[in-house]
Protein backbone atom coordinates (compact mmCIF):
# COMPACT_ATOMS: atom_id res chain seq x y z
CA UNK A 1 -39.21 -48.75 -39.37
CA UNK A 2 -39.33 -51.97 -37.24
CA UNK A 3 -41.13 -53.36 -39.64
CA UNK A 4 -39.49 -52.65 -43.21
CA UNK A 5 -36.34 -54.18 -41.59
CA UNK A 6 -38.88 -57.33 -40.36
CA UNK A 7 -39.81 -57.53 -43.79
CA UNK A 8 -35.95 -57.73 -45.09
CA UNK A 9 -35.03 -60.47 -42.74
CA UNK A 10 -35.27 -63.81 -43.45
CA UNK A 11 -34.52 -67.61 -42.05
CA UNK A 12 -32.30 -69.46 -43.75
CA UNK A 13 -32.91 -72.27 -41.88
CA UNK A 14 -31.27 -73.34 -38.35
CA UNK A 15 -29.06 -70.57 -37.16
CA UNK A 16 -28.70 -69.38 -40.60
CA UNK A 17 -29.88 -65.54 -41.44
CA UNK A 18 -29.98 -62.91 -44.33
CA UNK A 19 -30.71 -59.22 -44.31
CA UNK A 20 -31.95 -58.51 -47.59
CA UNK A 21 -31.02 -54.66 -47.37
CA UNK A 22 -29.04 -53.05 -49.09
CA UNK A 23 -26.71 -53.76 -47.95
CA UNK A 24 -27.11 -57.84 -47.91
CA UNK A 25 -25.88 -59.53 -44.68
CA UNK A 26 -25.62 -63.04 -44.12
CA UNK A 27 -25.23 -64.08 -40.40
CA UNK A 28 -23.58 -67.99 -40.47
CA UNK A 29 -24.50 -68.88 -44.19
CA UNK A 30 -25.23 -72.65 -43.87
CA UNK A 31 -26.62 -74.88 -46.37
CA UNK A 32 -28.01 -72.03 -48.45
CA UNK A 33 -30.29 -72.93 -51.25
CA UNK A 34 -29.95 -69.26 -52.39
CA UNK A 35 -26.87 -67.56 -53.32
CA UNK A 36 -27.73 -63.47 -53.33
CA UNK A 37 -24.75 -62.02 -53.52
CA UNK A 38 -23.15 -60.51 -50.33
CA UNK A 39 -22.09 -57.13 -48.95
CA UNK A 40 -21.44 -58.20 -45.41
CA UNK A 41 -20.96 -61.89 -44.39
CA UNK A 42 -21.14 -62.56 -39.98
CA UNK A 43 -19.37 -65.77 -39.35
CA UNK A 44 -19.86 -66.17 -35.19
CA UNK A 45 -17.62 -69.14 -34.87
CA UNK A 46 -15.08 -71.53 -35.92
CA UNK A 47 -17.96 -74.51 -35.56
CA UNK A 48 -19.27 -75.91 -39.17
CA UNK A 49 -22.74 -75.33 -38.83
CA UNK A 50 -21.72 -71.67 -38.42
CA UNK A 51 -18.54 -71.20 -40.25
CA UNK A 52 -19.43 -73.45 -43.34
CA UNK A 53 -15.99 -72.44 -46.00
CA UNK A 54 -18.80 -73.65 -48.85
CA UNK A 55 -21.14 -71.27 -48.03
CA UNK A 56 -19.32 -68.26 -47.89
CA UNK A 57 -17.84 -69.24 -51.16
CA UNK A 58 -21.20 -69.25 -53.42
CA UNK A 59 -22.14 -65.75 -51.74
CA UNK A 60 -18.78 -64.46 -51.61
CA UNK A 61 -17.68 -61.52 -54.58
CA UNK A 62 -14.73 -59.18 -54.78
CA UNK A 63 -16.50 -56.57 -52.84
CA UNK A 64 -17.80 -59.00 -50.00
CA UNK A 65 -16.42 -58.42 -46.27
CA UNK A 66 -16.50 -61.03 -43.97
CA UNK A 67 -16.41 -60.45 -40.57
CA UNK A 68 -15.94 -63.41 -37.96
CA UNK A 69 -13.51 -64.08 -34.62
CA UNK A 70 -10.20 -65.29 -35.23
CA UNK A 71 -10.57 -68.95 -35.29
CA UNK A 72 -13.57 -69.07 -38.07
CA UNK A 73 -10.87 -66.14 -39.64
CA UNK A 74 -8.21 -68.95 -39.95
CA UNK A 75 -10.23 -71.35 -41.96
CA UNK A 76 -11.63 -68.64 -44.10
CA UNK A 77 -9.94 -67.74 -47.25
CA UNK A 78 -8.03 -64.00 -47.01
CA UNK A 79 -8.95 -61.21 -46.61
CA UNK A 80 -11.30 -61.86 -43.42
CA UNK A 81 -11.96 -58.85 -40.69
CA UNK A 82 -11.26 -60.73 -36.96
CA UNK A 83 -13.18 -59.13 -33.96
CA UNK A 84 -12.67 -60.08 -30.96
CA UNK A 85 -15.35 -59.03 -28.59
CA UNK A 86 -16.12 -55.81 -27.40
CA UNK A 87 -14.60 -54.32 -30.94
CA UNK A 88 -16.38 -52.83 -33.72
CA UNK A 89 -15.86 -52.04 -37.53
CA UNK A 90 -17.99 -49.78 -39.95
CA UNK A 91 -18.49 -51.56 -43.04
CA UNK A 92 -19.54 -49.51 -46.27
CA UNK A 93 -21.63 -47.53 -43.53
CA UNK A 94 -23.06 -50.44 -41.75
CA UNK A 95 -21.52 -50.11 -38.16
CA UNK A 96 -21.06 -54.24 -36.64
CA UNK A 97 -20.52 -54.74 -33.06
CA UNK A 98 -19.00 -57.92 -31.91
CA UNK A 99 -20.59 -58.92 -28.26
CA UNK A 100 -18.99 -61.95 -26.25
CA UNK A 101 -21.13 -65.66 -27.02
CA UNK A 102 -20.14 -68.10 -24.75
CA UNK A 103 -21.57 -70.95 -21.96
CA UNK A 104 -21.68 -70.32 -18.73
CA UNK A 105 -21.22 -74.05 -17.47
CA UNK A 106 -20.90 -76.13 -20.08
CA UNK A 107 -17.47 -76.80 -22.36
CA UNK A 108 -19.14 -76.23 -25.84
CA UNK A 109 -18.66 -72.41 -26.21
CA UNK A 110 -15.79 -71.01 -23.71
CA UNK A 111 -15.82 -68.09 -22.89
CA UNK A 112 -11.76 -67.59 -23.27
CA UNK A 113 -12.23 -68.80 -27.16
CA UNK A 114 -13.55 -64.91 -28.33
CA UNK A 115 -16.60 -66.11 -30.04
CA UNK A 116 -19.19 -63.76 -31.09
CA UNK A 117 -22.51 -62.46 -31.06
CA UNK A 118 -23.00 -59.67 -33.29
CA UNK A 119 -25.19 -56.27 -33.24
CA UNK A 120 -25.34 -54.80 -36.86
CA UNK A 121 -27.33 -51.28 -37.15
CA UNK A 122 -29.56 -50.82 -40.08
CA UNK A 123 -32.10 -48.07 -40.83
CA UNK A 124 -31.52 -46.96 -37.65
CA UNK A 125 -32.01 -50.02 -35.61
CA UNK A 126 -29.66 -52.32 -34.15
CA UNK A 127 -30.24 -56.12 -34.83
CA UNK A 128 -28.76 -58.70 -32.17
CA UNK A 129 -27.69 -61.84 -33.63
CA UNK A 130 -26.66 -63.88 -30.56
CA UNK A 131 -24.70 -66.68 -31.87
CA UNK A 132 -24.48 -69.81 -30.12
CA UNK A 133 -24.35 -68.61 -26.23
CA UNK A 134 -26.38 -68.96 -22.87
CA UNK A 135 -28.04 -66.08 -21.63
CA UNK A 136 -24.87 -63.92 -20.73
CA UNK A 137 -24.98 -60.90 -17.95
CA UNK A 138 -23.48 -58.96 -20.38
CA UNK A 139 -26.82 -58.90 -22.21
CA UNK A 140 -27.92 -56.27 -19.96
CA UNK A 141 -25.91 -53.96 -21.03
CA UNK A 142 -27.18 -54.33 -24.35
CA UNK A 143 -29.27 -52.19 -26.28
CA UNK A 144 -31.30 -53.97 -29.26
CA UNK A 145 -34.41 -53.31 -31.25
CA UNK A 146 -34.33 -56.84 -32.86
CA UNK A 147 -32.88 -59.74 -30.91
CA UNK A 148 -32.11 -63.26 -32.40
CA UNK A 149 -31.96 -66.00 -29.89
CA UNK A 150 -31.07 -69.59 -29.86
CA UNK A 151 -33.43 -71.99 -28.10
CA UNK A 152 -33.10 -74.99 -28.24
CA UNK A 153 -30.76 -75.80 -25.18
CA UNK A 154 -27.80 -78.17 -24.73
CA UNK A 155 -25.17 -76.30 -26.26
CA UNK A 156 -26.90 -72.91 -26.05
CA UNK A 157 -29.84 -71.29 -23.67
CA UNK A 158 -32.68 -73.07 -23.34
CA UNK A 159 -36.34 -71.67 -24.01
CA UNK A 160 -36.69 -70.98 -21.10
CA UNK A 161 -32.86 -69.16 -20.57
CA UNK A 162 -33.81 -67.57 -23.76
CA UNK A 163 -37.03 -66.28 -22.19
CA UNK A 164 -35.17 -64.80 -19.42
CA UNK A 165 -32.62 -63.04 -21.94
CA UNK A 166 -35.29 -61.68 -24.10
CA UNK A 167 -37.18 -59.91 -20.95
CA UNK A 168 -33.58 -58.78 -20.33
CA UNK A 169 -32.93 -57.06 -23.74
CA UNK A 170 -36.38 -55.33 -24.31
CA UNK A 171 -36.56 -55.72 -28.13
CA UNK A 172 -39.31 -54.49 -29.87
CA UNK A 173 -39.09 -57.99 -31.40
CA UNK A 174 -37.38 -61.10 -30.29
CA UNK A 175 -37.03 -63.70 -33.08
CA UNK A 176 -35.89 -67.47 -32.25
CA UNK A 177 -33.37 -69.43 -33.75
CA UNK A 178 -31.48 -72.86 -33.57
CA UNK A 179 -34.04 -75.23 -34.71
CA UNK A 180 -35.05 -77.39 -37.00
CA UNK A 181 -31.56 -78.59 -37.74
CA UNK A 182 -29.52 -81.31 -35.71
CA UNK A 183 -31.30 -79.94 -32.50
CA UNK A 184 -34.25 -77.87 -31.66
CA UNK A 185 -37.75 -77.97 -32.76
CA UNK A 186 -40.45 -75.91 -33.93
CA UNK A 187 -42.00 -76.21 -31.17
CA UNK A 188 -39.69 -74.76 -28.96
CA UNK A 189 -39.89 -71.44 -31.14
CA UNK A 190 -43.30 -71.79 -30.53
CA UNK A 191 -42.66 -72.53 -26.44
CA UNK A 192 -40.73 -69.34 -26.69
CA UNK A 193 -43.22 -67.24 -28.05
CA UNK A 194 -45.80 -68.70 -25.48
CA UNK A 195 -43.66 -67.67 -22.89
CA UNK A 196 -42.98 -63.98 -23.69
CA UNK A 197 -46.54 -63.43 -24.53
CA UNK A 198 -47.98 -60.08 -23.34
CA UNK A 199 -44.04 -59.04 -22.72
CA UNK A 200 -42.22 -59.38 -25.90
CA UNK A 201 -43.17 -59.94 -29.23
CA UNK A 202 -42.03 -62.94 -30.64
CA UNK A 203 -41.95 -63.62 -34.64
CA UNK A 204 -41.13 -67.03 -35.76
CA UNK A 205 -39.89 -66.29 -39.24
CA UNK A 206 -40.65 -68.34 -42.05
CA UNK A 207 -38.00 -69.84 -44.09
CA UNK A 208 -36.76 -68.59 -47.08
């Protein structure tokens, strides 16, 4: 099963994901070049390379639900499901989990503003998208079969942070994110992978 929903997710580019199910998910639509219509749109944050109005617009239909916190949930056009973390909604069957995503140190991502991480069960498995956080102790506590991490540092977990929270999840696959736009490079998906080899499996998605 791990690897039919594999096969269904793709990189959009950055921190930008879709689950090509049914049902379709996007997680933080951002400069999409494809516009397959959505079931379920994630919006972590209120920050435009994650809550990106345009986006959500040329995905968006009548039956679309968007789920985000409450700040992205002001700037989005009605009707928009708010989570705040630790609550959860069942959406057309698809149970979404909204997990805390914050900094522990640094001003970028407080933890008092409510963003989110999200874990979204499909075919059975539960898919971690971690939003734009550090590596969090309430990661422990979570139980994922597909976890995707930010790497790149500065405003989120470094590689090497991102290492850590990996080997702290124990997903049958770990899949990088937050590169190849204003920061992070390929090569620190690649670092990643390096680092968790023999521990976790890493896949570095291609983009779609």
């Amino acid at each position: 099963m791990i690897e039919q929903v594999l096969s269904r997710l793709g990189w959009l580019g950055y921190a930008s994901f879709i689950y090509e199910g049914p049902p379709v998910i996007y997680f933080d639509p951002f400069g999409l070049h494809r516009t397959q219509p959505a079931d379920i749109i994630l919006v972590t944050h209120e920050h435009p390379q994650h809550c990106s109005v345009a986006d959500i617009e040329k995905v968006r239909r009548a039956w679309t639900v968007v789920v985000s916190d409450k700040k992205a949930a002001a700037k989005i056009e009605a009707p928009v499901l708010a989570l705040e973390p630790g609550e959860e909604a069942t959406v057309g069957g698809t149970l979404i989990q909204a997990v805390p995503a914050y900094n522990l140190e640094t001003h970028f991502h407080p933890k008092r503003a409510g963003y989110l991480g999200f874990i979204v069960t499909v075919e059975g498995l539960r898919i971690y998208y971690a939003g734009d956080t550090d590596f969090i102790p309430e990661m422990a506590d979570f139980q994922v079969d597909v976890a995707i991490l930010p790497v790149c540092g500065f405003t989120v977990m470094n590689v090497e942070e991102a290492a850590r929270a990996a080997l702290a999840l124990k997903p049958q696959v770990a899949v990088p994110m937050h590169f190849g736009g204003t920061l992070g490079t390929l090569e620190d998906a690649e670092t990643f992978r390096a680092l968790l080899k023999g521990k976790v499996r890493v896949e570095i998605l291609p983009k779609v």
